[in-house]
PDB file of N, CA and C in Angstrom:
ATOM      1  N   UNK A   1      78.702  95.818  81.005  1.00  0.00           N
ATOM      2  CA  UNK A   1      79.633  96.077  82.078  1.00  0.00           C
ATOM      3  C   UNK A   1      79.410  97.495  82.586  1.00  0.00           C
ATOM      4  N   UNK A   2      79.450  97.911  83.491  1.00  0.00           N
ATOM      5  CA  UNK A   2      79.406  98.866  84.372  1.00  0.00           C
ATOM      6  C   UNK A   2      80.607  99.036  85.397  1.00  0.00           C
ATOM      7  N   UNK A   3      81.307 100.530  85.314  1.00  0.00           N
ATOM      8  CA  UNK A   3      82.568 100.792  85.771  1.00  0.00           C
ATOM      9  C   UNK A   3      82.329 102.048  86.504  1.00  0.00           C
ATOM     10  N   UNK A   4      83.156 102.265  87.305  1.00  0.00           N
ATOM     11  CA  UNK A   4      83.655 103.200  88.435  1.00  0.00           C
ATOM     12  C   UNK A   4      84.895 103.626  88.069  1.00  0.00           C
ATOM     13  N   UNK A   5      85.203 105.015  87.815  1.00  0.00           N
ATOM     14  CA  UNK A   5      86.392 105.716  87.480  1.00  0.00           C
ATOM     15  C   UNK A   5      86.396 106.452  88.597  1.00  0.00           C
ATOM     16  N   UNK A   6      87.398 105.942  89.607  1.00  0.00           N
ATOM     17  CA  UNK A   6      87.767 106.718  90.992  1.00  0.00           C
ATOM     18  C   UNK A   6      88.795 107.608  90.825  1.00  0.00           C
ATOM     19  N   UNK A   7      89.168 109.271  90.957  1.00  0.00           N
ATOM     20  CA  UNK A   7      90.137 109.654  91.226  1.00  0.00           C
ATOM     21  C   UNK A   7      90.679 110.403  92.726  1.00  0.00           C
ATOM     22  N   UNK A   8      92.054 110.410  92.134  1.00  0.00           N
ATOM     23  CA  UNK A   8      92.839 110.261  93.191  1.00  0.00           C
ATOM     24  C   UNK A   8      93.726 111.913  93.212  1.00  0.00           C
ATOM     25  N   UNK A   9      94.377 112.594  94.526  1.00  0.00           N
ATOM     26  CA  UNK A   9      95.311 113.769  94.092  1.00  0.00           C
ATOM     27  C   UNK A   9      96.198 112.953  95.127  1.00  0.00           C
ATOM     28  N   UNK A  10      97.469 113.941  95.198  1.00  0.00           N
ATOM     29  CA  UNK A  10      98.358 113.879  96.304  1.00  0.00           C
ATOM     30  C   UNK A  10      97.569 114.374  97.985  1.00  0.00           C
ATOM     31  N   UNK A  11      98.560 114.246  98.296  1.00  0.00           N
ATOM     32  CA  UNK A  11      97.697 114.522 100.194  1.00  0.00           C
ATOM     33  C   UNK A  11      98.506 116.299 100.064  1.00  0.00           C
ATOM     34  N   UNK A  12      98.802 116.922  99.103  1.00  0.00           N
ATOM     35  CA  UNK A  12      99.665 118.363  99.354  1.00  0.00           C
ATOM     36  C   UNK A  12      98.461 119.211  98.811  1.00  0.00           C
ATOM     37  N   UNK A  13      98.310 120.385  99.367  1.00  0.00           N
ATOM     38  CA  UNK A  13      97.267 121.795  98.762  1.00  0.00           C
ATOM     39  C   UNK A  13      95.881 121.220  99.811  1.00  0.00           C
ATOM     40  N   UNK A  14      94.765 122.384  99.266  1.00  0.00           N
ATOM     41  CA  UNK A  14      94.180 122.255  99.731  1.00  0.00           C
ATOM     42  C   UNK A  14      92.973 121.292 100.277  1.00  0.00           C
ATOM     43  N   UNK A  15      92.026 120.785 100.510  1.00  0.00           N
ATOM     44  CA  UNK A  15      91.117 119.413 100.328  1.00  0.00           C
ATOM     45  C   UNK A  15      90.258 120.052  99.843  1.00  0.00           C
ATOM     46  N   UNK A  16      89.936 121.057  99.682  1.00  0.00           N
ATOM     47  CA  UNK A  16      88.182 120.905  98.607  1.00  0.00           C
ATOM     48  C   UNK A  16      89.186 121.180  96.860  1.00  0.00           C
ATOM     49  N   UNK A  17      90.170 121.177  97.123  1.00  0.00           N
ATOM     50  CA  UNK A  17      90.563 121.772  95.672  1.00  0.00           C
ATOM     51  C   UNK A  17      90.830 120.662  95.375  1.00  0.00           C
ATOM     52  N   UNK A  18      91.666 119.345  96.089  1.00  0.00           N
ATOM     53  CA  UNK A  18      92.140 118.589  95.818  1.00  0.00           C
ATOM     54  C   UNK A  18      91.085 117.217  95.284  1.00  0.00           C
ATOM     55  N   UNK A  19      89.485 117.765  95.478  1.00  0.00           N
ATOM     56  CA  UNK A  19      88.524 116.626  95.572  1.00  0.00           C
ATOM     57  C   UNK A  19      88.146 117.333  93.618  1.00  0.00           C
ATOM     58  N   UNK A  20      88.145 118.769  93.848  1.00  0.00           N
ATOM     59  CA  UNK A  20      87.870 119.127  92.667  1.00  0.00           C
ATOM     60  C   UNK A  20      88.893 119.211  91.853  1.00  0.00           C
ATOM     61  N   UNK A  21      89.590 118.715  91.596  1.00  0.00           N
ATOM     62  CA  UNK A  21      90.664 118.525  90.583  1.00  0.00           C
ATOM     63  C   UNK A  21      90.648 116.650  90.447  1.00  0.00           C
ATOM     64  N   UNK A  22      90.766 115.824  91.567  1.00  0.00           N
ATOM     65  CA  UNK A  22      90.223 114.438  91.134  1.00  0.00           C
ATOM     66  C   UNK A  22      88.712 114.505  90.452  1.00  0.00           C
ATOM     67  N   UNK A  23      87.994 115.356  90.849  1.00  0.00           N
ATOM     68  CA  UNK A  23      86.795 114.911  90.092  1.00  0.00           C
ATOM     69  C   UNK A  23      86.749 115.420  88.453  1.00  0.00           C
ATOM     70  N   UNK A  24      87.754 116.339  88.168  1.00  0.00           N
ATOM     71  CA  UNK A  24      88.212 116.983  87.255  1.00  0.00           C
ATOM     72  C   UNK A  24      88.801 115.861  86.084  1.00  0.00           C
ATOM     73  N   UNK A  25      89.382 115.324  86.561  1.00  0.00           N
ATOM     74  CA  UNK A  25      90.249 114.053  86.431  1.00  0.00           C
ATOM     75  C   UNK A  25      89.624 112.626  86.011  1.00  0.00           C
ATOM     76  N   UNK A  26      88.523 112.110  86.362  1.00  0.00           N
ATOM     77  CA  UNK A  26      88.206 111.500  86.193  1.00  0.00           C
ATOM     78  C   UNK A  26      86.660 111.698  85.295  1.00  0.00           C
ATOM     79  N   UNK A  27      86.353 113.310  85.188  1.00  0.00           N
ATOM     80  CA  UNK A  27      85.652 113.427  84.214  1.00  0.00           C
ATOM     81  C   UNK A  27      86.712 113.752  82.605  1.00  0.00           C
ATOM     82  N   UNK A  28      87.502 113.745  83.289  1.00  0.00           N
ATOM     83  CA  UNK A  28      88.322 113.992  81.525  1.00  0.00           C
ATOM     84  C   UNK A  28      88.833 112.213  81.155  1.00  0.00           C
ATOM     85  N   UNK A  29      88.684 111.319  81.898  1.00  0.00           N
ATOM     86  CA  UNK A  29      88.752 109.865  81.739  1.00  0.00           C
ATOM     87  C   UNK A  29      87.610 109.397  81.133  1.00  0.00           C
ATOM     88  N   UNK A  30      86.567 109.373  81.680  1.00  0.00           N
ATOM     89  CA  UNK A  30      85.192 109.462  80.673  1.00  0.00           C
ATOM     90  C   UNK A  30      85.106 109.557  80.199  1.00  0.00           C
ATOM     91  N   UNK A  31      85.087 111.001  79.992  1.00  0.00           N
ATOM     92  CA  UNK A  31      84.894 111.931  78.667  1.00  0.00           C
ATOM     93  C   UNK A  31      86.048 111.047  77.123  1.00  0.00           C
ATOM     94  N   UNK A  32      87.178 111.045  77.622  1.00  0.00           N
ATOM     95  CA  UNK A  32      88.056 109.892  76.631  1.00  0.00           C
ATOM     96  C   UNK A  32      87.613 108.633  76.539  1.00  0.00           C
ATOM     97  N   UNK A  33      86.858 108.279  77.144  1.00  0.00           N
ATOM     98  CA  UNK A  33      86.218 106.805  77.008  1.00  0.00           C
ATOM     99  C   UNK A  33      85.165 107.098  76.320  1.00  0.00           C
ATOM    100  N   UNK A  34      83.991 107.846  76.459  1.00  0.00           N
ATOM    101  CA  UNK A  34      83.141 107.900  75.521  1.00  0.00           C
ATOM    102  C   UNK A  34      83.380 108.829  74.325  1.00  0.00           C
ATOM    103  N   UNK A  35      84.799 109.260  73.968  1.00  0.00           N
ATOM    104  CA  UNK A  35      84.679 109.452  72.668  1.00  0.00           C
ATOM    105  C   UNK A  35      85.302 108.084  71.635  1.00  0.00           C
ATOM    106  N   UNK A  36      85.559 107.323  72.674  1.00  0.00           N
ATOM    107  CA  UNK A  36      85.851 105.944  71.613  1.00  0.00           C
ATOM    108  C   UNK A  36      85.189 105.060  71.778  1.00  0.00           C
ATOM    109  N   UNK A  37      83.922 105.211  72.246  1.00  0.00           N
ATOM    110  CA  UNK A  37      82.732 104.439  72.105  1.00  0.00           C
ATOM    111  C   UNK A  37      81.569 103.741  73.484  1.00  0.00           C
ATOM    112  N   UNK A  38      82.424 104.132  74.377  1.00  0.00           N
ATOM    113  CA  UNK A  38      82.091 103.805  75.534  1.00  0.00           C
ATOM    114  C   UNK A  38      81.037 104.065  76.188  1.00  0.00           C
ATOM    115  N   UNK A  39      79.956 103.431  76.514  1.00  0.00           N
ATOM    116  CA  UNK A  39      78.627 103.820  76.949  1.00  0.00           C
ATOM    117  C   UNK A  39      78.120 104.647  77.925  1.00  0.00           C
ATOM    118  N   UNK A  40      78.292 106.142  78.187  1.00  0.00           N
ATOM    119  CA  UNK A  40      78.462 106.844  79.270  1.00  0.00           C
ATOM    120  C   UNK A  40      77.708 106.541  80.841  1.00  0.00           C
ATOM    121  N   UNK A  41      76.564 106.365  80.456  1.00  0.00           N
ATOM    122  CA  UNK A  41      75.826 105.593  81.041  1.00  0.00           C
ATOM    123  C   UNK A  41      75.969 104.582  81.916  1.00  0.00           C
ATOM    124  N   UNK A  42      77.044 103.742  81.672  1.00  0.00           N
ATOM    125  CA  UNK A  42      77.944 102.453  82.394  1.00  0.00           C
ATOM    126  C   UNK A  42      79.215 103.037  83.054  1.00  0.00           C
ATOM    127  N   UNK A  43      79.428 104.334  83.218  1.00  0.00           N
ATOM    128  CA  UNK A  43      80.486 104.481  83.851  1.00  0.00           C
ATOM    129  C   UNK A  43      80.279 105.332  84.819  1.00  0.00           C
ATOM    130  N   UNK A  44      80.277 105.453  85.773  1.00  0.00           N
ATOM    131  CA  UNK A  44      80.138 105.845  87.139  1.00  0.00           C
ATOM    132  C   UNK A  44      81.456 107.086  87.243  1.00  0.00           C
ATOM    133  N   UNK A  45      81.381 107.552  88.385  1.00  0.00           N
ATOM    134  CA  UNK A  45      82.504 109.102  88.633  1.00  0.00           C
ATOM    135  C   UNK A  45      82.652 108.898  90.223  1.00  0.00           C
ATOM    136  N   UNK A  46      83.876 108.598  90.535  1.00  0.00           N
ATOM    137  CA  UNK A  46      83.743 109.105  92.026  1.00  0.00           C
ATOM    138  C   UNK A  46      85.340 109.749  92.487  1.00  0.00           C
ATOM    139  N   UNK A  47      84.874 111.429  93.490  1.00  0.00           N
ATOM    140  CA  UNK A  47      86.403 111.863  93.449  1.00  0.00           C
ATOM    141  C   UNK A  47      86.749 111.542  94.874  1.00  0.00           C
ATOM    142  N   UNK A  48      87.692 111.222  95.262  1.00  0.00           N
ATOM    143  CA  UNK A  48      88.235 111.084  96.350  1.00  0.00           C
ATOM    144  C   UNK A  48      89.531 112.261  97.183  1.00  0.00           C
ATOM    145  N   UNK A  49      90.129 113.238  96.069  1.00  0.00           N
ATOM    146  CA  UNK A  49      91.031 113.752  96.539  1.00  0.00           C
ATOM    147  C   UNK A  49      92.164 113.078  96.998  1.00  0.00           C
ATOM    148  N   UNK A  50      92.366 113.747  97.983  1.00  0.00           N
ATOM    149  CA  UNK A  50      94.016 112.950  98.530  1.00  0.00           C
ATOM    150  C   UNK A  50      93.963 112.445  99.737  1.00  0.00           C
ATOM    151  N   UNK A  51      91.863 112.078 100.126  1.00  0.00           N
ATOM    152  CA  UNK A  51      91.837 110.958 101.139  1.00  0.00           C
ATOM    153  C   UNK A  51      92.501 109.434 101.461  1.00  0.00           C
ATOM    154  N   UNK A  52      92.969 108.833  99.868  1.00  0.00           N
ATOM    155  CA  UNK A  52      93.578 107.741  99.755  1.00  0.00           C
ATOM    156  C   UNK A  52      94.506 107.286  99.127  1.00  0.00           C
ATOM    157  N   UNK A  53      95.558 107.796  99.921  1.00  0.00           N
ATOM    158  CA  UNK A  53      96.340 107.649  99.400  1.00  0.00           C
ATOM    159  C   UNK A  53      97.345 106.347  99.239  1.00  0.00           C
ATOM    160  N   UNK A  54      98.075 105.696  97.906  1.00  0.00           N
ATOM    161  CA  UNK A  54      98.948 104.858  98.141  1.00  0.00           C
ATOM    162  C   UNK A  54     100.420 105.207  98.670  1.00  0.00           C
ATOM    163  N   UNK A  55     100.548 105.994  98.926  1.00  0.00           N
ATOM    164  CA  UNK A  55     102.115 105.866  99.604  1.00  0.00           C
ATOM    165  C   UNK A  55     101.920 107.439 100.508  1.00  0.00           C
ATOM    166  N   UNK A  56     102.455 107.413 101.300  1.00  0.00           N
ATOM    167  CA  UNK A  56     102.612 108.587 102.772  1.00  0.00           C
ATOM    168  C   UNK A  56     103.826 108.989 102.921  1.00  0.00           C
ATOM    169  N   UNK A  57     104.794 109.180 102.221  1.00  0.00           N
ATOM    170  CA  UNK A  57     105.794 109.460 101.698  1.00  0.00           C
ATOM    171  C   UNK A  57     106.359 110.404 101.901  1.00  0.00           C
ATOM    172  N   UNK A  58     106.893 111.398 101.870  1.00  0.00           N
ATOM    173  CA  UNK A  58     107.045 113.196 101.018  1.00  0.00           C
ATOM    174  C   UNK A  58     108.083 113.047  99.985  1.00  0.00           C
ATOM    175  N   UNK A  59     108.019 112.419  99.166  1.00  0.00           N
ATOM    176  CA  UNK A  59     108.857 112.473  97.877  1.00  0.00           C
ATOM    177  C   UNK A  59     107.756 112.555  96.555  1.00  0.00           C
ATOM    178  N   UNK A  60     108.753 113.241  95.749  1.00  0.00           N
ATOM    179  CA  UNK A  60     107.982 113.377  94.606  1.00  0.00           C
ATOM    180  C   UNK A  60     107.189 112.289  93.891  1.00  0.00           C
ATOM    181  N   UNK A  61     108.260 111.522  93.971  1.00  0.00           N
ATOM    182  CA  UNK A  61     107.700 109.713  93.599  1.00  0.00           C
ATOM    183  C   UNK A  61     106.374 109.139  94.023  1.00  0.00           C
ATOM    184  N   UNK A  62     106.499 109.989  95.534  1.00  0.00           N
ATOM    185  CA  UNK A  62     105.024 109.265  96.480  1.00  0.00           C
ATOM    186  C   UNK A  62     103.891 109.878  95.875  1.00  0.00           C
ATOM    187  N   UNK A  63     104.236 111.306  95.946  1.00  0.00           N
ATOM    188  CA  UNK A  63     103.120 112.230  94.967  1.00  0.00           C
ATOM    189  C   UNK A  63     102.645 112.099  93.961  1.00  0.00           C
ATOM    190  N   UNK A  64     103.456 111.727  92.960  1.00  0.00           N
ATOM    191  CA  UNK A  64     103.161 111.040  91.554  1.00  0.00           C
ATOM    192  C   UNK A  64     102.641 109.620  91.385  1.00  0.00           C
ATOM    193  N   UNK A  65     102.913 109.319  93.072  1.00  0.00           N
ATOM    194  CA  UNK A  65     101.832 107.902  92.472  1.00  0.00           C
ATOM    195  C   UNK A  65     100.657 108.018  93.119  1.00  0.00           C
ATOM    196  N   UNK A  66     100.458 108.626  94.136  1.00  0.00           N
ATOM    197  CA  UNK A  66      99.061 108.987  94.391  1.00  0.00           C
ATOM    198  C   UNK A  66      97.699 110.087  93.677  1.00  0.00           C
ATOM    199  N   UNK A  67      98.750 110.541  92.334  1.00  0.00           N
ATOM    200  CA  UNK A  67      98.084 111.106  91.251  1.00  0.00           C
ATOM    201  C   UNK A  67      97.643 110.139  90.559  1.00  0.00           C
ATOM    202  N   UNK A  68      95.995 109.868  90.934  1.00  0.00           N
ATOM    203  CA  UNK A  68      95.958 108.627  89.612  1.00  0.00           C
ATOM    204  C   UNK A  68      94.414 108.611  89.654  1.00  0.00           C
ATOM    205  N   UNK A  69      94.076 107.786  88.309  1.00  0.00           N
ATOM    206  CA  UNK A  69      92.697 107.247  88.562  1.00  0.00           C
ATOM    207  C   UNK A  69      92.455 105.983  88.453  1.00  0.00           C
ATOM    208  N   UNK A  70      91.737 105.237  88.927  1.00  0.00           N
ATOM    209  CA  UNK A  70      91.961 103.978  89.115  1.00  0.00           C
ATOM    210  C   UNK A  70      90.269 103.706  88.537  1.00  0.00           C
ATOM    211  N   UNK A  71      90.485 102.398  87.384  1.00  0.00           N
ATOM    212  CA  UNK A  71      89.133 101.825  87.129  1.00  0.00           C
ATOM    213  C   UNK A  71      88.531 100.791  88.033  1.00  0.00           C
ATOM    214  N   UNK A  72      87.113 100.293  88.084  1.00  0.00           N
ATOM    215  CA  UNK A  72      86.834 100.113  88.960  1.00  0.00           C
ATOM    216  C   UNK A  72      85.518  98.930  88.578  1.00  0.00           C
ATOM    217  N   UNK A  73      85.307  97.694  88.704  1.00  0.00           N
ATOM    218  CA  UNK A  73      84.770  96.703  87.620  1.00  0.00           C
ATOM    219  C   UNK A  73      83.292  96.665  88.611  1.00  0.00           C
ATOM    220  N   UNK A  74      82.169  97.317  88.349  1.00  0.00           N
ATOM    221  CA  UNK A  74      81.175  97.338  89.473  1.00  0.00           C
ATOM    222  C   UNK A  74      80.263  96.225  89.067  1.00  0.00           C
ATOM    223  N   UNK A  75      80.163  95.899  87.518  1.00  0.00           N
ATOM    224  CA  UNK A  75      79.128  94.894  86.896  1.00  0.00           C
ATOM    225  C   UNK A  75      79.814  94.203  85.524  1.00  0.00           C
ATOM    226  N   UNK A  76      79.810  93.245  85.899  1.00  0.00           N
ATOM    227  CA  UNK A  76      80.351  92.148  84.564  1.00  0.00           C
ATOM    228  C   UNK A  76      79.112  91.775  83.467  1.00  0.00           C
TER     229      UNK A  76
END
């Protein structure tokens, strides 16, 4: 199997900070996946920042859910 660990920030601060802190993010997801065995190799990295967001909101709620990383099933 082969996976895609996409992350995600809020749409608030800056955009190059916000791409480097998702990519931040989804290398510390990895990084926890291959210390429990996970084939590094099969997992892909991609940051997105706070280009995509799920909710457009301005509540904290909206913010906190557009903090995320989302897995991503590229090969079965």
């Amino acid at each position: 199997m082969v996976i895609q660990l996409e992350g995600h920030t809020d749409t608030r601060g800056n955009a190059n900070l916000n791409v480097k802190l998702s990519e931040d993010r989804v290398i510390a997801v990895k990084n926890y996946l291959v210390s429990k065995g996970a084939n590094k190799r099969r997992i892909k990295t991609k940051a997105f920042g706070g280009t995509v967001p799920l909710s457009m909101e301005d509540t904290e709620e909206a913010h906190a859910l557009n903090r995320r990383v989302e897995l991503r099933v590229l090969q079965n």
